[in-house]
C-alpha atoms as a PDB file:
ATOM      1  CA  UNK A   1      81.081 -70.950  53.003  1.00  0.00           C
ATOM      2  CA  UNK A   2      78.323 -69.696  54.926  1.00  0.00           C
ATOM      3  CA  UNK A   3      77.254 -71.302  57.965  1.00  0.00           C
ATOM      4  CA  UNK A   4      73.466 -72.443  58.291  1.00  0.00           C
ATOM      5  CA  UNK A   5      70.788 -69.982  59.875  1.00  0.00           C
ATOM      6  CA  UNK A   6      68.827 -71.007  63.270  1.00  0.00           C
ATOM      7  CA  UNK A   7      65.910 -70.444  61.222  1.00  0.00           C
ATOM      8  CA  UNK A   8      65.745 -73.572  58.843  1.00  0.00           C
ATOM      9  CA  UNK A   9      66.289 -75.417  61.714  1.00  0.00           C
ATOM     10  CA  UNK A  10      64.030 -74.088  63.254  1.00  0.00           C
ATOM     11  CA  UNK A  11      60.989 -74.291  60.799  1.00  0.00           C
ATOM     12  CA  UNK A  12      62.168 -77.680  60.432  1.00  0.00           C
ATOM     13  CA  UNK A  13      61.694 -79.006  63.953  1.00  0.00           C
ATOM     14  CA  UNK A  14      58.065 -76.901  64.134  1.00  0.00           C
ATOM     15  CA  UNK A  15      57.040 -78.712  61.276  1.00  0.00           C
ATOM     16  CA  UNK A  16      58.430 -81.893  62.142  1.00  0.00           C
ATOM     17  CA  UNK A  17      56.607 -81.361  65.587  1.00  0.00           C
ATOM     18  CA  UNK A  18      53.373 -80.082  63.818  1.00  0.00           C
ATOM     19  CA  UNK A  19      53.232 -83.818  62.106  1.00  0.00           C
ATOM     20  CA  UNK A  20      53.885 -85.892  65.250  1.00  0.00           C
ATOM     21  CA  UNK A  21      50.522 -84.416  66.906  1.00  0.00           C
ATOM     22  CA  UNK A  22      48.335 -84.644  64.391  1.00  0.00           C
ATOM     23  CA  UNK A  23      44.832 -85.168  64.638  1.00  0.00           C
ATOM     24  CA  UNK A  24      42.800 -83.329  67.841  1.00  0.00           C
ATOM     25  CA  UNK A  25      46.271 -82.214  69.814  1.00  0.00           C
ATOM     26  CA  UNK A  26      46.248 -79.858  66.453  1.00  0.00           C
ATOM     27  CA  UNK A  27      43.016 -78.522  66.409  1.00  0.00           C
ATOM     28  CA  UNK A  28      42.890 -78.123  70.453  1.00  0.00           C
ATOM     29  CA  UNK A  29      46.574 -76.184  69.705  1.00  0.00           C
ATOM     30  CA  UNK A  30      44.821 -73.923  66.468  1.00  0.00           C
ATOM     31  CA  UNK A  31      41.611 -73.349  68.999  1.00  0.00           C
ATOM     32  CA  UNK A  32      44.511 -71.739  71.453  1.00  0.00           C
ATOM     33  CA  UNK A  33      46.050 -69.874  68.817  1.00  0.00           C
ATOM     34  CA  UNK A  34      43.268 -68.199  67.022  1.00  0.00           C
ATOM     35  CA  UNK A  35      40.659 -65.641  67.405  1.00  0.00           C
ATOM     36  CA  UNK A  36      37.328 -67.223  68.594  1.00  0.00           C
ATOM     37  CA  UNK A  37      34.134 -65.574  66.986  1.00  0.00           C
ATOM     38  CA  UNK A  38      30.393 -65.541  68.005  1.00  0.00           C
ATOM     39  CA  UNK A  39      28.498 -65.546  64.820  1.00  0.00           C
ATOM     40  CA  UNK A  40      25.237 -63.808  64.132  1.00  0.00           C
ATOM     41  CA  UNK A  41      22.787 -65.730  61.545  1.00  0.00           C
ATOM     42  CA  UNK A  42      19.341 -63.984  60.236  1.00  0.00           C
ATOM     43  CA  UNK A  43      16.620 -65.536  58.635  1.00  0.00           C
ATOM     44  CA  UNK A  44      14.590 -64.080  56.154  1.00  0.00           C
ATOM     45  CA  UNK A  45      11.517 -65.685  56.348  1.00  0.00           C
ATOM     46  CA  UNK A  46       9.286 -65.153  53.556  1.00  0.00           C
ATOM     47  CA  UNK A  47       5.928 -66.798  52.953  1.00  0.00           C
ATOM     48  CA  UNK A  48       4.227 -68.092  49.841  1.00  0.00           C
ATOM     49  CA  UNK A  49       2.488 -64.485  48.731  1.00  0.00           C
ATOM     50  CA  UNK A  50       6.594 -63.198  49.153  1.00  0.00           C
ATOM     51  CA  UNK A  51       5.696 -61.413  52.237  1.00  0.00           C
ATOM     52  CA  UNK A  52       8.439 -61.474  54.686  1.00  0.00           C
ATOM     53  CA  UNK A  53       8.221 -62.205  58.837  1.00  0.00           C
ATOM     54  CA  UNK A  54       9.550 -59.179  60.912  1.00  0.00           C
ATOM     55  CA  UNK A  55       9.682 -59.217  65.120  1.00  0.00           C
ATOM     56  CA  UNK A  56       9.291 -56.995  67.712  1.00  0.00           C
ATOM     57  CA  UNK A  57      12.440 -57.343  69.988  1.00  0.00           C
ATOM     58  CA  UNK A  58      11.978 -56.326  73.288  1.00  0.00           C
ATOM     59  CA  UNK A  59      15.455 -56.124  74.067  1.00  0.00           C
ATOM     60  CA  UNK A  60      16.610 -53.782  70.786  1.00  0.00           C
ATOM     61  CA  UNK A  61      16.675 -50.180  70.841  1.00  0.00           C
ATOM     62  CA  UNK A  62      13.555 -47.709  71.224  1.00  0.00           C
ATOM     63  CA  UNK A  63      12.018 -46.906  67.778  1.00  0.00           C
ATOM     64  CA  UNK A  64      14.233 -49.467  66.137  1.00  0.00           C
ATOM     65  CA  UNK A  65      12.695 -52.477  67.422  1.00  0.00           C
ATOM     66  CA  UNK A  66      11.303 -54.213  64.245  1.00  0.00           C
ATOM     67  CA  UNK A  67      13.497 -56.614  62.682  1.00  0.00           C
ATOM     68  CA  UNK A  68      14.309 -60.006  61.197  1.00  0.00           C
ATOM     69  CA  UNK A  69      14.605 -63.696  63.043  1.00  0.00           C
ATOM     70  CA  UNK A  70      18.121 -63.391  64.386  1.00  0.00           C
ATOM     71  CA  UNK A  71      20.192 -65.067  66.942  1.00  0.00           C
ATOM     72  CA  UNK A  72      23.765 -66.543  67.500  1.00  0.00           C
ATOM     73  CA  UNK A  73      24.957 -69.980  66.481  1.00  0.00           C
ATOM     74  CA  UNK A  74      25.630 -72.852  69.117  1.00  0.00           C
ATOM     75  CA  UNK A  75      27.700 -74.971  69.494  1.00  0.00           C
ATOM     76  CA  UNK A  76      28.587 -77.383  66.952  1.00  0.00           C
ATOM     77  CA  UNK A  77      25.398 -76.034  65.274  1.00  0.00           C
ATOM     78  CA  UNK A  78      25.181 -74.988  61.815  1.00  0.00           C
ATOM     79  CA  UNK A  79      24.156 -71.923  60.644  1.00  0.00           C
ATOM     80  CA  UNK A  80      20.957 -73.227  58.789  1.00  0.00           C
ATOM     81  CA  UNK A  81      20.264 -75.354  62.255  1.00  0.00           C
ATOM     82  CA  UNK A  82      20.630 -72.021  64.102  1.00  0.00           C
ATOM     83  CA  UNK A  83      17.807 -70.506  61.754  1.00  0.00           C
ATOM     84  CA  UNK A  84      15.434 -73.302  61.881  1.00  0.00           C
ATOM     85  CA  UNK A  85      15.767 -73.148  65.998  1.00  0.00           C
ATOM     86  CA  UNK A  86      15.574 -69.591  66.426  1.00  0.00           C
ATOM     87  CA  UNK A  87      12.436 -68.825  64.037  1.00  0.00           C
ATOM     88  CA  UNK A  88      10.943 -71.951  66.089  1.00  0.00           C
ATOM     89  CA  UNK A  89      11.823 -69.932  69.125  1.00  0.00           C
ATOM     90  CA  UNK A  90      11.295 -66.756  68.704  1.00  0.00           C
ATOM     91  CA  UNK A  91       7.649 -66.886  66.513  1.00  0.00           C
ATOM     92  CA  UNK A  92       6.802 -70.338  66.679  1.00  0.00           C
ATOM     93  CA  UNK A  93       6.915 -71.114  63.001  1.00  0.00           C
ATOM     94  CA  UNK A  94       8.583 -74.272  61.113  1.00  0.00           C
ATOM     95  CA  UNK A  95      11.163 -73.171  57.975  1.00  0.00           C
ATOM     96  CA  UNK A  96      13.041 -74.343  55.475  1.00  0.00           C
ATOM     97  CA  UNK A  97      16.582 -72.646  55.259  1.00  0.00           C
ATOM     98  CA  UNK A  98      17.414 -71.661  51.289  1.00  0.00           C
ATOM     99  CA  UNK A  99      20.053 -70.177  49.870  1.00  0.00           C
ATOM    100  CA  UNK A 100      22.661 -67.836  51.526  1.00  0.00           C
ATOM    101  CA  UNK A 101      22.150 -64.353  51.081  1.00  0.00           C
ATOM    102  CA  UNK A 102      24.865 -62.517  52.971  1.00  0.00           C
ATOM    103  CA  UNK A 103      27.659 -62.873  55.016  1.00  0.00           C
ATOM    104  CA  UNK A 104      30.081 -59.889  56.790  1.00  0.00           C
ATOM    105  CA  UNK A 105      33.133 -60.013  58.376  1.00  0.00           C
ATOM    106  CA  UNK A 106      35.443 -57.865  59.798  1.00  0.00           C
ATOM    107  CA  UNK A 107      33.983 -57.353  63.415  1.00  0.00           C
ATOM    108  CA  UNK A 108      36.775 -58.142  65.930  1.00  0.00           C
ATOM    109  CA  UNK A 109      35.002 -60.843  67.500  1.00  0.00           C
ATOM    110  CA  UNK A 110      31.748 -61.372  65.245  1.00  0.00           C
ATOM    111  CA  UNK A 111      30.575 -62.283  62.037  1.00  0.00           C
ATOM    112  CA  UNK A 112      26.934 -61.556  60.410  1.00  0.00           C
ATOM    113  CA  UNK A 113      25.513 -64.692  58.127  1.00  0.00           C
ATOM    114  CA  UNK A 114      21.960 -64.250  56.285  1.00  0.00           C
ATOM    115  CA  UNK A 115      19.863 -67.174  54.767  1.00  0.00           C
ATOM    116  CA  UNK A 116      16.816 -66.688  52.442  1.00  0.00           C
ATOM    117  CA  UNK A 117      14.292 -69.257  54.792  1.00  0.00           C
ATOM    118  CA  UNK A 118      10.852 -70.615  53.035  1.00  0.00           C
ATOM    119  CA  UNK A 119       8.025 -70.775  55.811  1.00  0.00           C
ATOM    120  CA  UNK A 120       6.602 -74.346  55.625  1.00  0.00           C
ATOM    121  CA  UNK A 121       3.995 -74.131  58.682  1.00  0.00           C
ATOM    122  CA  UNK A 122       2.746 -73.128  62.197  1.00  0.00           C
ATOM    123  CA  UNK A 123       0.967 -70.747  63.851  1.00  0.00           C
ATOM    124  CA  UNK A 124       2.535 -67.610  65.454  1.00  0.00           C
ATOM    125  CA  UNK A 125       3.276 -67.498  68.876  1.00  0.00           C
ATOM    126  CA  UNK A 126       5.316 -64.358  70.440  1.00  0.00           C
ATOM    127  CA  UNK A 127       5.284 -66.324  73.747  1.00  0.00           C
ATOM    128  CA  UNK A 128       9.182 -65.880  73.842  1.00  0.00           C
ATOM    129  CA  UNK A 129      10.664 -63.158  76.737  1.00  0.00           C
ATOM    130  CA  UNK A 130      12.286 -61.784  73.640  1.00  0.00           C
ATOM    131  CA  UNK A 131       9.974 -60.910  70.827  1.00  0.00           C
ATOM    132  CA  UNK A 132       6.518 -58.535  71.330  1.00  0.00           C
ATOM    133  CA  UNK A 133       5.034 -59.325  68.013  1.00  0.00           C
ATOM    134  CA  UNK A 134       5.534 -61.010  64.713  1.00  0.00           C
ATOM    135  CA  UNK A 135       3.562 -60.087  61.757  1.00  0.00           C
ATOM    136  CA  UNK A 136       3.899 -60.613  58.141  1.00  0.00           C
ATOM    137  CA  UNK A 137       4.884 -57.470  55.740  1.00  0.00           C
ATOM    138  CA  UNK A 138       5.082 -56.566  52.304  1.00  0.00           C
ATOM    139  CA  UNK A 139       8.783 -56.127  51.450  1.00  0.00           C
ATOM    140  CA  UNK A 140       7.208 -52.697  49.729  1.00  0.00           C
ATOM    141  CA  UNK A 141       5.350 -51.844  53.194  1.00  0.00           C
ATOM    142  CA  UNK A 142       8.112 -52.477  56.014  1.00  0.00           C
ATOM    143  CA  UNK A 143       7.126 -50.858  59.175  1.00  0.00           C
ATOM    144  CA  UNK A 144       8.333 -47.779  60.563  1.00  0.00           C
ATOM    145  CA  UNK A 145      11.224 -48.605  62.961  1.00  0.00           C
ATOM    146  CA  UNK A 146      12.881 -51.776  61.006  1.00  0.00           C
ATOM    147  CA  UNK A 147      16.769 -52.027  61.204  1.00  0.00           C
ATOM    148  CA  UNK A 148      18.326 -50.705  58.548  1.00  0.00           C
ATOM    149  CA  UNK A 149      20.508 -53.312  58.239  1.00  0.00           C
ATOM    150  CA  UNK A 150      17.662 -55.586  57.621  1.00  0.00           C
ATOM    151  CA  UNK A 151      15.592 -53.562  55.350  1.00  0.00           C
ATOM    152  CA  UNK A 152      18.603 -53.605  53.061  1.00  0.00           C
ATOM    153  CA  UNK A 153      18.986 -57.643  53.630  1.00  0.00           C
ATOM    154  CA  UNK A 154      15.070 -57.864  52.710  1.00  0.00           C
ATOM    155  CA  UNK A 155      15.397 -55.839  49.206  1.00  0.00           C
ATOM    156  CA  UNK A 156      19.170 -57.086  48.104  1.00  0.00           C
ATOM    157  CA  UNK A 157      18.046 -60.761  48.797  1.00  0.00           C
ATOM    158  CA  UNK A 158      14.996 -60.364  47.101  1.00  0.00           C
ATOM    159  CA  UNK A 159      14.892 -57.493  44.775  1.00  0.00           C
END
């Protein structure tokens, strides 16, 4: 007869113990235990003629400086939120958040989400420390010095 392995008993008590402090004792445990991630949402902003809103980041590299609405997620925010705030922010302009268009993992501490966004009103301002300009561009006339990354999100959202 063989005698009983430590190891049932103990999966039993860690289970037992994982039951007893349920509800936010677990999830303040899980936050200890697991990675924490920033995550990175983009909008791509289109208008009604399908021409799509690119910035001037003052803070991105020389030469590639042109890109989409971008910024990191708060919070308790939700990705869509985090668009709607950080168009508002960055150009001034009201959207509506659509469908989602990409999303990348993989990073050790990031992740990438895209969202196709609808522009539903305002006037641009580039009053923001961070952007130099926003214009609106032909997805077939991008200017020179766009991200690559976001020259492919422009033609694989919206071929």
């Amino acid at each position: 007869m063989a005698l009983p392995t430590k190891e049932p008993i103990v999966k039993k008590l860690v289970a037992k113990l994982w039951r007893i402090i349920r509800g936010p004792m677990q999830w303040r445990v899980l936050w200890l235990w697991h990675s924490k991630f920033m995550v990175g949402v983009t909008g791509i902003v289109r208008d009604q003629d399908g021409r799509v809103l690119l910035l001037k980041h003052r803070l991105w590299p020389e030469g590639r400086q042109w890109g989409l609405p971008t910024g990191y997620a708060n919070a308790s925010e939700t990705f869509e939120d985090t668009i709607v705030r950080e168009v508002e922010e960055e150009s001034g302009l009201k959207v509506q958040v659509r469908e989602l268009a990409h999303l990348k993992s993989g990073y050790k501490l990031r992740v990438e989400v895209a969202y196709e966004a609808e522009f539903i009103g305002g006037t641009v301002k580039t009053d923001s420390f961070e952007i130099l300009e926003a214009r609106w561009f032909s997805p077939e006339d991008l200017p020179e010095g766009i991200q690559e990354s976001h020259r492919l999100l422009i033609h694989r959202a919206h071929p």
